[in-house]
C-alpha atoms as a PDB file:
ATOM      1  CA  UNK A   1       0.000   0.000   0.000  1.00  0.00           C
ATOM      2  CA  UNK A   2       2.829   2.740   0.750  1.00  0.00           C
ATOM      3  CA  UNK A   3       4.733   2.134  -2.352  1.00  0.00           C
ATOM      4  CA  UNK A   4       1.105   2.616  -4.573  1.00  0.00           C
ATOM      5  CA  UNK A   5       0.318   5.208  -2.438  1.00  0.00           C
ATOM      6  CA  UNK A   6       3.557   7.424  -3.416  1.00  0.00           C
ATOM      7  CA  UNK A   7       2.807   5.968  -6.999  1.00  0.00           C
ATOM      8  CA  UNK A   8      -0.522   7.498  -7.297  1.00  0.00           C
ATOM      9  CA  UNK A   9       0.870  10.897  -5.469  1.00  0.00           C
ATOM     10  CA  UNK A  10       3.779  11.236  -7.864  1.00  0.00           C
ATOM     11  CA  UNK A  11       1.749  10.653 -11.074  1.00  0.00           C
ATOM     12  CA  UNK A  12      -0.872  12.952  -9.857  1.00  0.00           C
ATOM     13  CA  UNK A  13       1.738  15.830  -8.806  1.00  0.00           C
ATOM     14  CA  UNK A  14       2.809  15.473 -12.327  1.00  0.00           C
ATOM     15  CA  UNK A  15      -0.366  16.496 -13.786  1.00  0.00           C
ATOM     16  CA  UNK A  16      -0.547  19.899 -15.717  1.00  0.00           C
ATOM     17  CA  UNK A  17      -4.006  20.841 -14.664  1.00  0.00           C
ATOM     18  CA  UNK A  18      -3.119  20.046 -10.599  1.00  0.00           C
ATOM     19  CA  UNK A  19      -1.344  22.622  -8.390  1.00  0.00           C
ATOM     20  CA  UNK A  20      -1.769  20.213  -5.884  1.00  0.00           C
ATOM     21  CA  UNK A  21      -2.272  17.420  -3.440  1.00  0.00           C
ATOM     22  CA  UNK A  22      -5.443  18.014  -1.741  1.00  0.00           C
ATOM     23  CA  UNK A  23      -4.539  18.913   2.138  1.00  0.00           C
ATOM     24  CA  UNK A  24      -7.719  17.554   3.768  1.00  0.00           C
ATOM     25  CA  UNK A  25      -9.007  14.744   5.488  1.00  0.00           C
ATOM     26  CA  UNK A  26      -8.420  12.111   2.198  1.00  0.00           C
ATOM     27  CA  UNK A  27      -4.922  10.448   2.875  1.00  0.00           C
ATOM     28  CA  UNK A  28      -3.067   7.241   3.507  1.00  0.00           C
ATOM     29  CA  UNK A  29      -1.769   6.682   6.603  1.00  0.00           C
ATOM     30  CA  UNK A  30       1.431   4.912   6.899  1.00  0.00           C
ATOM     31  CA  UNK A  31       3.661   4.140  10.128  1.00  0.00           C
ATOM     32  CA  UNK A  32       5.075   7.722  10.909  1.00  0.00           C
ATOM     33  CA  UNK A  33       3.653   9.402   7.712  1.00  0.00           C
ATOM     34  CA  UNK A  34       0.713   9.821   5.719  1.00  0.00           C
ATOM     35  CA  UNK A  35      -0.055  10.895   2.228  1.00  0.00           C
ATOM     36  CA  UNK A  36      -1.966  13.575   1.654  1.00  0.00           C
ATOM     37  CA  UNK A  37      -4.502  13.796  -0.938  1.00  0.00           C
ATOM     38  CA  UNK A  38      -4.593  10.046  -2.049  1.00  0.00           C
ATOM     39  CA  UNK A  39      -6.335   7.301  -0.037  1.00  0.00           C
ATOM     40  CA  UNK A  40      -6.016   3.637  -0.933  1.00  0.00           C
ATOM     41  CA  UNK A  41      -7.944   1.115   0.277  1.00  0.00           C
ATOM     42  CA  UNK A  42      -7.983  -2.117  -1.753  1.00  0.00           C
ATOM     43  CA  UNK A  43      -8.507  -1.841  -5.013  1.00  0.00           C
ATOM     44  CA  UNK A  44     -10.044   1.683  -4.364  1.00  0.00           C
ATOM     45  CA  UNK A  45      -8.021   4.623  -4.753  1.00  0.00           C
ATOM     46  CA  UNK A  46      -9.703   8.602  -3.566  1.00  0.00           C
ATOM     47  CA  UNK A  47      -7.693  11.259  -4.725  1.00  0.00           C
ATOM     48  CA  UNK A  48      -8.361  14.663  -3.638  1.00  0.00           C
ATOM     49  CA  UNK A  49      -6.630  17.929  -5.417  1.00  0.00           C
ATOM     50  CA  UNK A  50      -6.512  21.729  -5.865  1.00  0.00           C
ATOM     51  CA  UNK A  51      -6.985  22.141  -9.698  1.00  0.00           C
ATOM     52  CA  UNK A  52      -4.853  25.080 -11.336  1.00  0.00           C
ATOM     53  CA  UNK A  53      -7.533  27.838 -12.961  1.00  0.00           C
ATOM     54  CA  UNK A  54      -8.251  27.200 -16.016  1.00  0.00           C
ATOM     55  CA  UNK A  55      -8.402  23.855 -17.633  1.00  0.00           C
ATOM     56  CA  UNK A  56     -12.574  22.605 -17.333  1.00  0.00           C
ATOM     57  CA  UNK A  57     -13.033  20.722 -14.202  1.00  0.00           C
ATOM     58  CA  UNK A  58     -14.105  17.498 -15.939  1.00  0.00           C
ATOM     59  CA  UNK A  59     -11.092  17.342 -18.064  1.00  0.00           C
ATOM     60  CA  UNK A  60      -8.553  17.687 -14.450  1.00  0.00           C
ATOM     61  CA  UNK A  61     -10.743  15.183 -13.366  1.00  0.00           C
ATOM     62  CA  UNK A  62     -10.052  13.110 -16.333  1.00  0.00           C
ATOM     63  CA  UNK A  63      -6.257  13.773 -16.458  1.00  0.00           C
ATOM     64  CA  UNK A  64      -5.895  12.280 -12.689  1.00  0.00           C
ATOM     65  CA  UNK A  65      -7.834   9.465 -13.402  1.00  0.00           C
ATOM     66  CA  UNK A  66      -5.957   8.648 -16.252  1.00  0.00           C
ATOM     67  CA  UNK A  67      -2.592   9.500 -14.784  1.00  0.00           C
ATOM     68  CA  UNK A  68      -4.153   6.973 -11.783  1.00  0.00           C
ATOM     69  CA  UNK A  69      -4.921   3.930 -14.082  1.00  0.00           C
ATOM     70  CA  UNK A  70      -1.581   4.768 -15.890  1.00  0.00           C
ATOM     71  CA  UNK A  71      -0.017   3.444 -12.499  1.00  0.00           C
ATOM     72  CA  UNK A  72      -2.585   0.453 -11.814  1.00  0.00           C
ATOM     73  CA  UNK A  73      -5.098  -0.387 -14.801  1.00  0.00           C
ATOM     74  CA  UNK A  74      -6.971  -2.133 -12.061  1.00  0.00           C
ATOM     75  CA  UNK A  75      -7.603   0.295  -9.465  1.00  0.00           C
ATOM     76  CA  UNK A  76     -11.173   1.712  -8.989  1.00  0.00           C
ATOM     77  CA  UNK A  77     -10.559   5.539  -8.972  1.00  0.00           C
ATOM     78  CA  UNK A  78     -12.577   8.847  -7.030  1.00  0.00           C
ATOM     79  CA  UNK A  79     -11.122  12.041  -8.184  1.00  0.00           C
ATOM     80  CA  UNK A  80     -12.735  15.142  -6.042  1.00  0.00           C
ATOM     81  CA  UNK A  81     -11.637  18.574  -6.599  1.00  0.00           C
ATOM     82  CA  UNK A  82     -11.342  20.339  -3.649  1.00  0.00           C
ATOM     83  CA  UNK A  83     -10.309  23.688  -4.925  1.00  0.00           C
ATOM     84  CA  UNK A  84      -9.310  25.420  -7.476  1.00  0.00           C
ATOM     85  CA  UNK A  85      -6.229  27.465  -6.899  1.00  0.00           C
ATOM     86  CA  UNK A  86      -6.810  31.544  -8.195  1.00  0.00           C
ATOM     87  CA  UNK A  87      -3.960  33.560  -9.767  1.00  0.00           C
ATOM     88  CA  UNK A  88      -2.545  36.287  -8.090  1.00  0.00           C
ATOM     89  CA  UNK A  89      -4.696  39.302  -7.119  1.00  0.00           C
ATOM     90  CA  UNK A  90      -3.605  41.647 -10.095  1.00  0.00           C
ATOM     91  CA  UNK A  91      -2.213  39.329 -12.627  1.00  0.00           C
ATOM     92  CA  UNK A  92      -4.653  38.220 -15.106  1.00  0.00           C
ATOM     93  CA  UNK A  93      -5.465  34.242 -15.597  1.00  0.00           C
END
């Protein structure tokens, strides 16, 4: 489970359309650490992120479920957007 869980939290991270992990209360809890933003239970995989403004919703969804399956064809994936993280106050998106 630890070495799938860093799996799944690298491939997301490398996602275009994610600024992020997800800091809430969706992780994997290992002996002295967790990972945030990806829980794995089984065959069942939740990931939880902070989308980057822009892309449509549905197609960051998308990305991290195919980045996901990309690790494990098999694994049953939840993708939930938590946020969505704004540019700078100023700069234009």
């Amino acid at each position: 489970m630890e070495r799938l869980a860093d799996a799944v939290a690298a491939a997301v991270r490398g996602c275009s359309a994610v600024a992020r992990l997800a800091a809430g209360p969706v992780a994997t809890y290992l002996p002295g650490r967790l990972v945030r933003g990806v829980a794995v239970r089984g065959d069942d995989v939740r990931v939880a992120v902070v989308a980057r403004y822009g892309p449509p919703l549905p197609q960051v969804a998308a990305d991290v479920h195919a980045a996901v399956r990309r690790v494990d064809p098999g694994l049953r994936v939840q993708v939930m957007i938590e946020d969505i993280d704004l540019p700078a106050s100023g700069t234009r998106p």
